[in-house]
PDB file of N, CA and C in Angstrom:
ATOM      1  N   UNK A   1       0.838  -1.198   0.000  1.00  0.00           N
ATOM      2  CA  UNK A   1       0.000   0.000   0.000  1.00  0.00           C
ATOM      3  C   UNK A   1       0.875   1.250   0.000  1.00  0.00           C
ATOM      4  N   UNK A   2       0.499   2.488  -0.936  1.00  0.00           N
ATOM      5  CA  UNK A   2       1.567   3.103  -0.896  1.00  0.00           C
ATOM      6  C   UNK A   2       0.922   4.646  -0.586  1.00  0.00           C
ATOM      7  N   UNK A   3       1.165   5.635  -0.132  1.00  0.00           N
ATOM      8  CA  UNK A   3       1.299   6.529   0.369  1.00  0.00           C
ATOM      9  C   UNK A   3      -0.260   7.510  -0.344  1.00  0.00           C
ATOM     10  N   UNK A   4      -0.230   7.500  -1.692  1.00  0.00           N
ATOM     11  CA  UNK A   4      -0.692   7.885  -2.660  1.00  0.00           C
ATOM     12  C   UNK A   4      -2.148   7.413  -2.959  1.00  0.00           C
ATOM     13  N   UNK A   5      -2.730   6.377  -2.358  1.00  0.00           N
ATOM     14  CA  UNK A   5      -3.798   5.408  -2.444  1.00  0.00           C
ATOM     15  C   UNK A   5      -5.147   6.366  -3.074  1.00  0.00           C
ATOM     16  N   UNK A   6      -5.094   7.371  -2.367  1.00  0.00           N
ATOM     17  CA  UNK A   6      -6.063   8.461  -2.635  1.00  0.00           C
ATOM     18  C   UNK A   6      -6.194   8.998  -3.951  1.00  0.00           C
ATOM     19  N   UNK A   7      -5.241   8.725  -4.294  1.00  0.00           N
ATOM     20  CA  UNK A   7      -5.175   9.297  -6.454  1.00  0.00           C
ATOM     21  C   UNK A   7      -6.010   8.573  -6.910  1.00  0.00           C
ATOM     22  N   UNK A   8      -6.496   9.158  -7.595  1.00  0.00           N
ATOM     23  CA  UNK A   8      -6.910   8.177  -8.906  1.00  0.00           C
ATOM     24  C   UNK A   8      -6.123   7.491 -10.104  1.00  0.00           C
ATOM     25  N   UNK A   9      -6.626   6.535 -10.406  1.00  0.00           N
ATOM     26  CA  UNK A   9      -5.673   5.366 -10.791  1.00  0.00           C
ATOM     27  C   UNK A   9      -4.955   6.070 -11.696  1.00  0.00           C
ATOM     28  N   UNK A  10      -4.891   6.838 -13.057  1.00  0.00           N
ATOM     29  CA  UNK A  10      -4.277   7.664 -13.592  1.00  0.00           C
ATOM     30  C   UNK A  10      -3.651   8.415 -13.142  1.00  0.00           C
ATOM     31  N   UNK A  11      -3.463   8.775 -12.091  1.00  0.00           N
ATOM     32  CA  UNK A  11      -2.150   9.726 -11.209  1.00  0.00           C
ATOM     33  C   UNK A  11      -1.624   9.344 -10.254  1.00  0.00           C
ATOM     34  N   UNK A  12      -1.821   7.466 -10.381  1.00  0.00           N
ATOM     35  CA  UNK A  12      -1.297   6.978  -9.306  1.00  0.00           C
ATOM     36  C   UNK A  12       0.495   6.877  -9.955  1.00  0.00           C
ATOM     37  N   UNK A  13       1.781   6.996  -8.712  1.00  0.00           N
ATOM     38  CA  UNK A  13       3.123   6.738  -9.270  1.00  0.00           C
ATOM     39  C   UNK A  13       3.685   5.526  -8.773  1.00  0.00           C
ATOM     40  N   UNK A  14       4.860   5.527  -9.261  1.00  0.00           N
ATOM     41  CA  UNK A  14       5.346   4.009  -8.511  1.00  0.00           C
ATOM     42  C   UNK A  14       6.653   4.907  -7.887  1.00  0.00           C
ATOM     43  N   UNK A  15       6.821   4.339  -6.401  1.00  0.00           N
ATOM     44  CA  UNK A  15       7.482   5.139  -5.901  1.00  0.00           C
ATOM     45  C   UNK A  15       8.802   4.505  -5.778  1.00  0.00           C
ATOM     46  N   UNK A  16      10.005   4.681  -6.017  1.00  0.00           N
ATOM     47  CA  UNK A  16      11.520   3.754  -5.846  1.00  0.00           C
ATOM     48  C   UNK A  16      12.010   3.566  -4.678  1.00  0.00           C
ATOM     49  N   UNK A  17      11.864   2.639  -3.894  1.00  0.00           N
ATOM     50  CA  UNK A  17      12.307   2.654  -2.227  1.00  0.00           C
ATOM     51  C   UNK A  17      13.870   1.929  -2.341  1.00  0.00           C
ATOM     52  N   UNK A  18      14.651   1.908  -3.513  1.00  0.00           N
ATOM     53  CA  UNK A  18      15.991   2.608  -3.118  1.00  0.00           C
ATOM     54  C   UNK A  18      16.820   3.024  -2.913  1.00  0.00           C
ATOM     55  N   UNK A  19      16.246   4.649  -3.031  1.00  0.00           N
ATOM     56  CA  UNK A  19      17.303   5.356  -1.999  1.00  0.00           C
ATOM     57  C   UNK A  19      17.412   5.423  -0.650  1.00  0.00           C
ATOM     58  N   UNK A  20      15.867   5.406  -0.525  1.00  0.00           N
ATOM     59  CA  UNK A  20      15.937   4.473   0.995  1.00  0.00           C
ATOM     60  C   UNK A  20      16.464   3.468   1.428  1.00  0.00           C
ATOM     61  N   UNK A  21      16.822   2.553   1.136  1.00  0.00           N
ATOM     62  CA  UNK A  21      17.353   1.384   1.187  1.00  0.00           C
ATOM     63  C   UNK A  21      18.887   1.674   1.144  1.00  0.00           C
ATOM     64  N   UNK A  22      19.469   2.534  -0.020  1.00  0.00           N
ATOM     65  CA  UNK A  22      20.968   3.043   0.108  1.00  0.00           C
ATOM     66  C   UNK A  22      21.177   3.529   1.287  1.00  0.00           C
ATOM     67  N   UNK A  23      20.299   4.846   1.374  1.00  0.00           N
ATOM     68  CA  UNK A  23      20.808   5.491   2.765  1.00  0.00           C
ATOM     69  C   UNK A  23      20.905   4.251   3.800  1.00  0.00           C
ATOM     70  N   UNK A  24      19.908   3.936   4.009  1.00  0.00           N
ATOM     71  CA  UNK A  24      19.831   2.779   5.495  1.00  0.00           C
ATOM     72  C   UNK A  24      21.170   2.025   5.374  1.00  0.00           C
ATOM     73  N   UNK A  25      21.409   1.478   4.258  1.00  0.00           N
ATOM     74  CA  UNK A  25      22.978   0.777   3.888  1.00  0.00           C
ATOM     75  C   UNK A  25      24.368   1.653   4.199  1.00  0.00           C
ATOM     76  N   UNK A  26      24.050   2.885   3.488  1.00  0.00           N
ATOM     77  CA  UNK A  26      25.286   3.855   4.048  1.00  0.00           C
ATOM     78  C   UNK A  26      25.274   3.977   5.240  1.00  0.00           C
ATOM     79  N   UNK A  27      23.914   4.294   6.641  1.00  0.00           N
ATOM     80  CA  UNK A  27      24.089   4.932   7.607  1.00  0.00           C
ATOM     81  C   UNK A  27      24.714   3.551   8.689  1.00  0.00           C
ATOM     82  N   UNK A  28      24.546   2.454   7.811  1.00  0.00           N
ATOM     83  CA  UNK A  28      24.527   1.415   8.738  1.00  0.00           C
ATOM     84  C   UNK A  28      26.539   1.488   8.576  1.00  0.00           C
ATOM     85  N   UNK A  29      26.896   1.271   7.253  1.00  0.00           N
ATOM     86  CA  UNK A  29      28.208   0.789   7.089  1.00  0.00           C
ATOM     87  C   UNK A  29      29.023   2.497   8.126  1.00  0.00           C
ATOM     88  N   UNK A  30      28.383   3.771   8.054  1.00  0.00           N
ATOM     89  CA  UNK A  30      29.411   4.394   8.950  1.00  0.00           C
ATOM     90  C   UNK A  30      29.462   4.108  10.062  1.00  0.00           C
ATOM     91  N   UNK A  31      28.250   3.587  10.254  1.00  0.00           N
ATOM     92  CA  UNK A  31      28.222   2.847  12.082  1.00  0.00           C
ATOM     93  C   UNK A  31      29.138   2.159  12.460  1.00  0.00           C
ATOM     94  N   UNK A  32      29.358   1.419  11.405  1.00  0.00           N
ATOM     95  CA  UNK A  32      30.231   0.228  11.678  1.00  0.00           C
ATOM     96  C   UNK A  32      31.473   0.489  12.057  1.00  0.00           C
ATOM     97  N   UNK A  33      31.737   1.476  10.918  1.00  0.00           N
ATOM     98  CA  UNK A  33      33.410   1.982  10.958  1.00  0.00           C
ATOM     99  C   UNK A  33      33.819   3.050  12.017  1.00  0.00           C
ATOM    100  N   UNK A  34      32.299   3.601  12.777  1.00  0.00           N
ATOM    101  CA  UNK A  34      32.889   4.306  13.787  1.00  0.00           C
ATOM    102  C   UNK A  34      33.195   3.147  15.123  1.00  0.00           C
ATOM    103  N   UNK A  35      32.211   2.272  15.225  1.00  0.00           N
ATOM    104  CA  UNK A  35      32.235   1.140  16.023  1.00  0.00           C
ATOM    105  C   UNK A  35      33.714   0.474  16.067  1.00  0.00           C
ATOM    106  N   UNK A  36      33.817   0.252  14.840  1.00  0.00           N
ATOM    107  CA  UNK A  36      35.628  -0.747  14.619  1.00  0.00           C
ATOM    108  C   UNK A  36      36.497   0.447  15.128  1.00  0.00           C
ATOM    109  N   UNK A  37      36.776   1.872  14.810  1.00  0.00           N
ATOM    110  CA  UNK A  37      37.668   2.637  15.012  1.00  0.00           C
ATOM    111  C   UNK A  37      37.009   3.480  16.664  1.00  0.00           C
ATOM    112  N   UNK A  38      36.308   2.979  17.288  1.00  0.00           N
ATOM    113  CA  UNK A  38      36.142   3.634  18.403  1.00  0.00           C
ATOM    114  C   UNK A  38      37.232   4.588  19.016  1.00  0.00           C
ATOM    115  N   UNK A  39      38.570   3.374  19.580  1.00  0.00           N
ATOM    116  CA  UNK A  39      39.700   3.961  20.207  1.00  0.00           C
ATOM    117  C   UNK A  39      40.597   4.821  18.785  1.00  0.00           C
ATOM    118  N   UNK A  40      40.248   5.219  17.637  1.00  0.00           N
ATOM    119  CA  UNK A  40      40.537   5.884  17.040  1.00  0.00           C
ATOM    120  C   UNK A  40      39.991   6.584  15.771  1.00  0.00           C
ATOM    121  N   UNK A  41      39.222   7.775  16.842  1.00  0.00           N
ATOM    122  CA  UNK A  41      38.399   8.954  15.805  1.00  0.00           C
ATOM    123  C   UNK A  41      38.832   9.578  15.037  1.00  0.00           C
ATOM    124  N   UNK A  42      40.498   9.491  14.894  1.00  0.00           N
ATOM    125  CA  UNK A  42      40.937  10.111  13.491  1.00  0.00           C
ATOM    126  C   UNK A  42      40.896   9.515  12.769  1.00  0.00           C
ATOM    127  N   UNK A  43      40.476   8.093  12.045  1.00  0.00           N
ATOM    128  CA  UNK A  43      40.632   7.399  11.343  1.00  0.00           C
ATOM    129  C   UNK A  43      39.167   7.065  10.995  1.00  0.00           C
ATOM    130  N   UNK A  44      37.928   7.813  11.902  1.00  0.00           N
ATOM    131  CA  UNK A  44      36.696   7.769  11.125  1.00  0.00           C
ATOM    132  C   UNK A  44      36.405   9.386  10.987  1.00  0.00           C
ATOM    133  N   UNK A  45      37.129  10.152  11.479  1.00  0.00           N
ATOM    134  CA  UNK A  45      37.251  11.778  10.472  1.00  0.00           C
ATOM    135  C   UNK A  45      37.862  11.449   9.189  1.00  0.00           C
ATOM    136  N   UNK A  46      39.195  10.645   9.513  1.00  0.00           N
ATOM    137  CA  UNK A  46      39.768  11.018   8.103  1.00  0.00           C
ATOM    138  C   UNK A  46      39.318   9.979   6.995  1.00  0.00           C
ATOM    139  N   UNK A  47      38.149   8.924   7.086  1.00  0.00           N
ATOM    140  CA  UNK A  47      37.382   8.400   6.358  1.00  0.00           C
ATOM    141  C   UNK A  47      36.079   9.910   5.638  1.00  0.00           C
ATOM    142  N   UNK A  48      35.953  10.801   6.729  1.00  0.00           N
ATOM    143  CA  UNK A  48      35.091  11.222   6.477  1.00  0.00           C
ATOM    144  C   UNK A  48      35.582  12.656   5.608  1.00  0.00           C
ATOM    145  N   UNK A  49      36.820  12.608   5.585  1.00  0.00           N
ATOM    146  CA  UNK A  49      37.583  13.404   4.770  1.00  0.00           C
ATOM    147  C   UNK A  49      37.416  13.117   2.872  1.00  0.00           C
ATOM    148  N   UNK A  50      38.143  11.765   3.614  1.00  0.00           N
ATOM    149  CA  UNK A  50      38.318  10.978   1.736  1.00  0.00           C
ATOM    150  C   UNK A  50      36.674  11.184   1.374  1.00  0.00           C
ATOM    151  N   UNK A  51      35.611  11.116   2.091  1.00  0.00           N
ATOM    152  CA  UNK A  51      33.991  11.178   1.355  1.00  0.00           C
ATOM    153  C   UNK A  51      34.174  12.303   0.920  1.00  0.00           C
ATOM    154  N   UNK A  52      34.919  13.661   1.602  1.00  0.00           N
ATOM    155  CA  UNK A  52      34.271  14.616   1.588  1.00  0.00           C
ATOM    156  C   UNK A  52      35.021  15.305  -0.113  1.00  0.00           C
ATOM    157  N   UNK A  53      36.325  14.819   0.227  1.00  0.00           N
ATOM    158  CA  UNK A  53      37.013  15.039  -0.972  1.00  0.00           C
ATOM    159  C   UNK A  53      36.886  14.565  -2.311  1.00  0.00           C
ATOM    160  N   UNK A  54      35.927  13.103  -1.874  1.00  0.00           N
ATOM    161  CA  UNK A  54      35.088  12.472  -3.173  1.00  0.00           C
ATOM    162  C   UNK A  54      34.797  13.147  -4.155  1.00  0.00           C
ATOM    163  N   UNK A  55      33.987  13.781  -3.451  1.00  0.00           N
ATOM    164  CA  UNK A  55      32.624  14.709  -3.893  1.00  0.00           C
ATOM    165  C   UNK A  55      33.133  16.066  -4.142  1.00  0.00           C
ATOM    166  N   UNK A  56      33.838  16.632  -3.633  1.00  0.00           N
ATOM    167  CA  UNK A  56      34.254  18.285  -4.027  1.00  0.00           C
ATOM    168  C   UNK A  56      35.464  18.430  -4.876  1.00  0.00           C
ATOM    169  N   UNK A  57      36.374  17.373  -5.088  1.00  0.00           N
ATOM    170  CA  UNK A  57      37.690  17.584  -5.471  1.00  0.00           C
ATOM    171  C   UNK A  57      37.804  16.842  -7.154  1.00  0.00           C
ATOM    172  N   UNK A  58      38.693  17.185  -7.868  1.00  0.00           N
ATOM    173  CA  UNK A  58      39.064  16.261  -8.684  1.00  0.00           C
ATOM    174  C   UNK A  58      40.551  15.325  -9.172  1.00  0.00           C
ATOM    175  N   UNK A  59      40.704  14.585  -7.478  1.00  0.00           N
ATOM    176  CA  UNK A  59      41.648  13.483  -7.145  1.00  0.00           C
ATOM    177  C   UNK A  59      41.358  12.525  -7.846  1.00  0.00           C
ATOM    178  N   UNK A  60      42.519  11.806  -8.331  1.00  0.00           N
ATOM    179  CA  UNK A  60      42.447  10.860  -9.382  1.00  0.00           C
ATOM    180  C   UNK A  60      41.419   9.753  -8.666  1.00  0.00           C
ATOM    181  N   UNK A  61      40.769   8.933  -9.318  1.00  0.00           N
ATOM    182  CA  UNK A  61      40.221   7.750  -9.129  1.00  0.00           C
ATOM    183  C   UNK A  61      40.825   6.754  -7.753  1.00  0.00           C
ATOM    184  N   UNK A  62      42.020   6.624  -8.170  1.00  0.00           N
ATOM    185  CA  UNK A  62      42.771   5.758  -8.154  1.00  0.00           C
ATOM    186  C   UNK A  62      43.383   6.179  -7.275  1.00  0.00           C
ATOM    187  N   UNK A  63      42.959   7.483  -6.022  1.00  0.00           N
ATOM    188  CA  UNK A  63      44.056   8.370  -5.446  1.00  0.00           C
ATOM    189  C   UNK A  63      43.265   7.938  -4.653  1.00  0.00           C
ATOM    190  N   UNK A  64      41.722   8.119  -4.561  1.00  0.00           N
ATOM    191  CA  UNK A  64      40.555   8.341  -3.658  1.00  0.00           C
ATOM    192  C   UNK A  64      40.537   6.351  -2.951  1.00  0.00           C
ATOM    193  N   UNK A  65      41.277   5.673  -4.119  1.00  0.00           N
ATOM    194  CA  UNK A  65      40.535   4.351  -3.583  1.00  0.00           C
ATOM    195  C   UNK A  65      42.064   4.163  -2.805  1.00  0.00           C
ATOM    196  N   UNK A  66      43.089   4.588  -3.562  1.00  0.00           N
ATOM    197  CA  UNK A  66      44.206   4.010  -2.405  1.00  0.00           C
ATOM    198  C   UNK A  66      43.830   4.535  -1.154  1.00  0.00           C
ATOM    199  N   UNK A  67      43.769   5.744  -0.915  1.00  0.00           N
ATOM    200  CA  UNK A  67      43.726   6.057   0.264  1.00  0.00           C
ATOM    201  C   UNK A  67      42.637   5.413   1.510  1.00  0.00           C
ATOM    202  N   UNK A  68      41.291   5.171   1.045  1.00  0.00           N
ATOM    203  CA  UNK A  68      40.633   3.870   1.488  1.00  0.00           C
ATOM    204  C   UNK A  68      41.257   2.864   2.044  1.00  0.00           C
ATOM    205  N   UNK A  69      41.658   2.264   0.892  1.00  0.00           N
ATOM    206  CA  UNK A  69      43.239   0.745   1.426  1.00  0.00           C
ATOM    207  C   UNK A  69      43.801   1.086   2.400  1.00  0.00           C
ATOM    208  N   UNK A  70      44.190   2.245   2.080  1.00  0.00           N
ATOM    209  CA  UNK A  70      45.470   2.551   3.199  1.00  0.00           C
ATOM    210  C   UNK A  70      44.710   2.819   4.518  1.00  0.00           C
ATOM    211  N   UNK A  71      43.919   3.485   4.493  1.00  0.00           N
ATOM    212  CA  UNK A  71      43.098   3.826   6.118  1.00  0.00           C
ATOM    213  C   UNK A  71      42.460   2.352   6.555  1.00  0.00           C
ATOM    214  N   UNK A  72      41.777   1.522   5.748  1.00  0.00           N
ATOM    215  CA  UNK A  72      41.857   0.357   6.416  1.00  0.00           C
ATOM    216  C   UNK A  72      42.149  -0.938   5.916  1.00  0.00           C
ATOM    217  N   UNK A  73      43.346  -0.741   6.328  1.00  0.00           N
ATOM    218  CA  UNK A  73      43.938  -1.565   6.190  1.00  0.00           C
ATOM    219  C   UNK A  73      44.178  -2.969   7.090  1.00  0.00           C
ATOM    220  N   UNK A  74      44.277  -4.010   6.815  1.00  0.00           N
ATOM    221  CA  UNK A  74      43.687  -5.060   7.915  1.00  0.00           C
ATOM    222  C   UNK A  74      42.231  -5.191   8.205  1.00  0.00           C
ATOM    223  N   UNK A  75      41.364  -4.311   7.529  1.00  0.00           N
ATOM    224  CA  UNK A  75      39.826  -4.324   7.542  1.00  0.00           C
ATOM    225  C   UNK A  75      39.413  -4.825   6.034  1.00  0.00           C
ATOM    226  N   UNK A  76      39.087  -5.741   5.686  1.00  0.00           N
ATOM    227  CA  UNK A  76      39.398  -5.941   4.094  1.00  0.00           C
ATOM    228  C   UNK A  76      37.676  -6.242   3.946  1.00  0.00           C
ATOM    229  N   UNK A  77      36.806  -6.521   5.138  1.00  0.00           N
ATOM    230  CA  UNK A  77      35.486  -6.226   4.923  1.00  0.00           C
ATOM    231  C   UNK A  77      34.694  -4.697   4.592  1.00  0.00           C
ATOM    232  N   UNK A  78      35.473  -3.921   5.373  1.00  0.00           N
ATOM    233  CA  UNK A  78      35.519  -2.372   5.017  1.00  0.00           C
ATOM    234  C   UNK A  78      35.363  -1.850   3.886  1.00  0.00           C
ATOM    235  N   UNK A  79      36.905  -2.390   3.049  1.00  0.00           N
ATOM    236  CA  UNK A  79      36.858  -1.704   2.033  1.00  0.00           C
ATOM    237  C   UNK A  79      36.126  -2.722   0.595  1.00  0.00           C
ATOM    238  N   UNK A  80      35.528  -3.622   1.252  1.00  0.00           N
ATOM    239  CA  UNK A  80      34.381  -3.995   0.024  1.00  0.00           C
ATOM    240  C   UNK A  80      33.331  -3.845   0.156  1.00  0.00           C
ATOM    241  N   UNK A  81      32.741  -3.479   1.419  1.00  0.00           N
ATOM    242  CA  UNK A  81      31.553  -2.627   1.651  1.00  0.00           C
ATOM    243  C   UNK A  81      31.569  -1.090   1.103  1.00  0.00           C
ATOM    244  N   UNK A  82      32.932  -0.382   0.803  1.00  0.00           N
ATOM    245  CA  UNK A  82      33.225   0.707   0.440  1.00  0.00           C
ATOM    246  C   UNK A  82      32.939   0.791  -1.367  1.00  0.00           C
ATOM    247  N   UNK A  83      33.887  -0.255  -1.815  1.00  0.00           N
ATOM    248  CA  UNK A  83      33.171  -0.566  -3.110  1.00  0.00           C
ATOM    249  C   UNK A  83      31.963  -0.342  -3.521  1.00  0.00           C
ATOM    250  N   UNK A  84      31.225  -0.757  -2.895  1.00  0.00           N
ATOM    251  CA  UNK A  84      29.500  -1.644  -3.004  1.00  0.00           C
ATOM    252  C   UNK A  84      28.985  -0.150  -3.237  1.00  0.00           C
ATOM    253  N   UNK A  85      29.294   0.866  -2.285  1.00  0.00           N
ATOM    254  CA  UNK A  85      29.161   1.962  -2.826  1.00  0.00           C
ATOM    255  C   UNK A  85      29.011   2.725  -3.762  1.00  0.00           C
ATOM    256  N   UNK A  86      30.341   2.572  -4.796  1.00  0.00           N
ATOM    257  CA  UNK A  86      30.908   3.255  -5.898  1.00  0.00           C
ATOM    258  C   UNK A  86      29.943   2.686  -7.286  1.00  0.00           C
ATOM    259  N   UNK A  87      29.977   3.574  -7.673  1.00  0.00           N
ATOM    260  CA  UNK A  87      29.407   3.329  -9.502  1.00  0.00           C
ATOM    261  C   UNK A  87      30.207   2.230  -9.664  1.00  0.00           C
ATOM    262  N   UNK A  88      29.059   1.784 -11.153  1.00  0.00           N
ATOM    263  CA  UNK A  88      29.328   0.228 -11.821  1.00  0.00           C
ATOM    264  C   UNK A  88      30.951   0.774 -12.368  1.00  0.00           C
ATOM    265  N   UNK A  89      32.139   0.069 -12.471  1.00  0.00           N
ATOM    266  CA  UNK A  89      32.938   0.406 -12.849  1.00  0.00           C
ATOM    267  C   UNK A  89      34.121   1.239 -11.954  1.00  0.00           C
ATOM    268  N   UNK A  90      33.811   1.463 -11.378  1.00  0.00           N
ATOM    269  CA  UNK A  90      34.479   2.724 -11.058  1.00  0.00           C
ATOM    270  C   UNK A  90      36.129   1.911 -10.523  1.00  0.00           C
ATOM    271  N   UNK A  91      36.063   1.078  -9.948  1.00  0.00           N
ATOM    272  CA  UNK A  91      37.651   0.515  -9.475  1.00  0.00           C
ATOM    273  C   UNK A  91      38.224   0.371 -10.748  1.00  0.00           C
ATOM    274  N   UNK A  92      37.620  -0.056 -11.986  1.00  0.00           N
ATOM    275  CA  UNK A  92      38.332  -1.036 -12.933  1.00  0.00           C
ATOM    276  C   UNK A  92      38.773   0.610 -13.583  1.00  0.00           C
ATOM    277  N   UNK A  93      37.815   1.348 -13.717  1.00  0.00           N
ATOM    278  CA  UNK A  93      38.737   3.224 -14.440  1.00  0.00           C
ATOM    279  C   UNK A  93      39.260   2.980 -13.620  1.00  0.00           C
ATOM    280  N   UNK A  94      39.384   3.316 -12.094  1.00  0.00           N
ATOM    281  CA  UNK A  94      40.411   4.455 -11.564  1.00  0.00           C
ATOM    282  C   UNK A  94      41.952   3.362 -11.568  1.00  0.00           C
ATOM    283  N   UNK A  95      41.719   2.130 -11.323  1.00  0.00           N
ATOM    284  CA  UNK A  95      43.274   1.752 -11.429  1.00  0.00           C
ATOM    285  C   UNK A  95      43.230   0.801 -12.830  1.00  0.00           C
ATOM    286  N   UNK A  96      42.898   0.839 -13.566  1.00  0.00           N
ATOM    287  CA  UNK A  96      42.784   0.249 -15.165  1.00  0.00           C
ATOM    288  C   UNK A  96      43.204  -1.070 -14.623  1.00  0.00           C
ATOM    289  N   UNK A  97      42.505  -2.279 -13.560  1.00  0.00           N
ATOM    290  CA  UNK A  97      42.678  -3.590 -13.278  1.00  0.00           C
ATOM    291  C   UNK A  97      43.684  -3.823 -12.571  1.00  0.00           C
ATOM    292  N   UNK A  98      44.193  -2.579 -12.418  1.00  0.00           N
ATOM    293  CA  UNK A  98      45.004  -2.858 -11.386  1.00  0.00           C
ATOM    294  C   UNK A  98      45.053  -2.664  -9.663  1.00  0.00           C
ATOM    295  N   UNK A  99      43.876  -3.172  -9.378  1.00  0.00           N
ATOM    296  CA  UNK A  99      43.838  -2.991  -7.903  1.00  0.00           C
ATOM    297  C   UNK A  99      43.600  -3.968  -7.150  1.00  0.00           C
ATOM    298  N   UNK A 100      44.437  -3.678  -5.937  1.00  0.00           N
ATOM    299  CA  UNK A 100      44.840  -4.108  -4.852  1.00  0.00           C
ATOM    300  C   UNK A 100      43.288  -4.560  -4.273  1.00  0.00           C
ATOM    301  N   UNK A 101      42.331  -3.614  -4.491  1.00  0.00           N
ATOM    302  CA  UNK A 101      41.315  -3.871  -3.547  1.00  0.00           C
ATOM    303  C   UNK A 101      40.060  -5.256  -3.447  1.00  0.00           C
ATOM    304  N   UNK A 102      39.800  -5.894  -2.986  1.00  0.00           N
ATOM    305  CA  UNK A 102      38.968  -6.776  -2.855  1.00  0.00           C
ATOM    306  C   UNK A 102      37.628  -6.826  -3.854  1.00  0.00           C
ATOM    307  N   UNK A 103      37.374  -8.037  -4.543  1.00  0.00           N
ATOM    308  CA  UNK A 103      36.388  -7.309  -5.425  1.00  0.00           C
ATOM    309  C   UNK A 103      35.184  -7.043  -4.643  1.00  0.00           C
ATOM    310  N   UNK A 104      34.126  -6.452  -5.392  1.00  0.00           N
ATOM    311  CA  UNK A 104      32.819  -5.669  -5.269  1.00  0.00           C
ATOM    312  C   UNK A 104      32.248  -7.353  -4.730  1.00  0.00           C
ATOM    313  N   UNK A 105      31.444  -7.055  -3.252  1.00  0.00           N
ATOM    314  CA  UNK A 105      30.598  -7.941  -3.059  1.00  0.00           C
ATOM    315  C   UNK A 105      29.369  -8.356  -3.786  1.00  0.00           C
ATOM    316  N   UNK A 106      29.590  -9.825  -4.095  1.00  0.00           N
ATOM    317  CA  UNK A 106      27.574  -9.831  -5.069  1.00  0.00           C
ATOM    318  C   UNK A 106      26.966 -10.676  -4.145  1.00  0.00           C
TER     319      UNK A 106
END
């Protein structure tokens, strides 16, 4: 039943639940990583750096995912939940097959 019931059938929409579903997935995976890095909040700032630099900067591909690796490192569930994230493709551009990182969970 969806929100809209009251339309008439011609102006009824189909609604996409997800981005809902992403968010709930994103808010869950920062949980996590603040949880694992408790005894060290610079390392879920400076996760929250590399997001931030994602999005505003234009660092190579391949700059944005090393640095991932490198922050967790010994966390190798981390950074394929980090993947799962990224556009279709996006590891195989930024290091042209050449990466270190764990593949994309299916």
């Amino acid at each position: 039943n969806e929100r809209h019931d009251f339309l008439p059938s011609e102006y009824k929409m189909k609604i996409d639940h997800q981005p809902k579903k992403r968010f709930d997935s994103a808010w869950l995976y920062l949980s996590k990583i603040k949880l694992r890095f408790a005894n060290r909040q610079d390392a879920f700032r400076r996760f929250l750096d590399i997001l931030k630099h994602y999005n505003q900067s234009s660092n190579p591909r391949a700059q944005i995912l090393q640095q991932v690796e490198e922050l967790f490192e010994g966390h190798p569930d981390l950074i394929v939940e980090f993947k799962d994230f990224l556009p279709e493709n996006y590891t195989e551009q930024a290091t042209s097959g050449k990466s270190a990182l764990p593949k994309r969970a299916q």
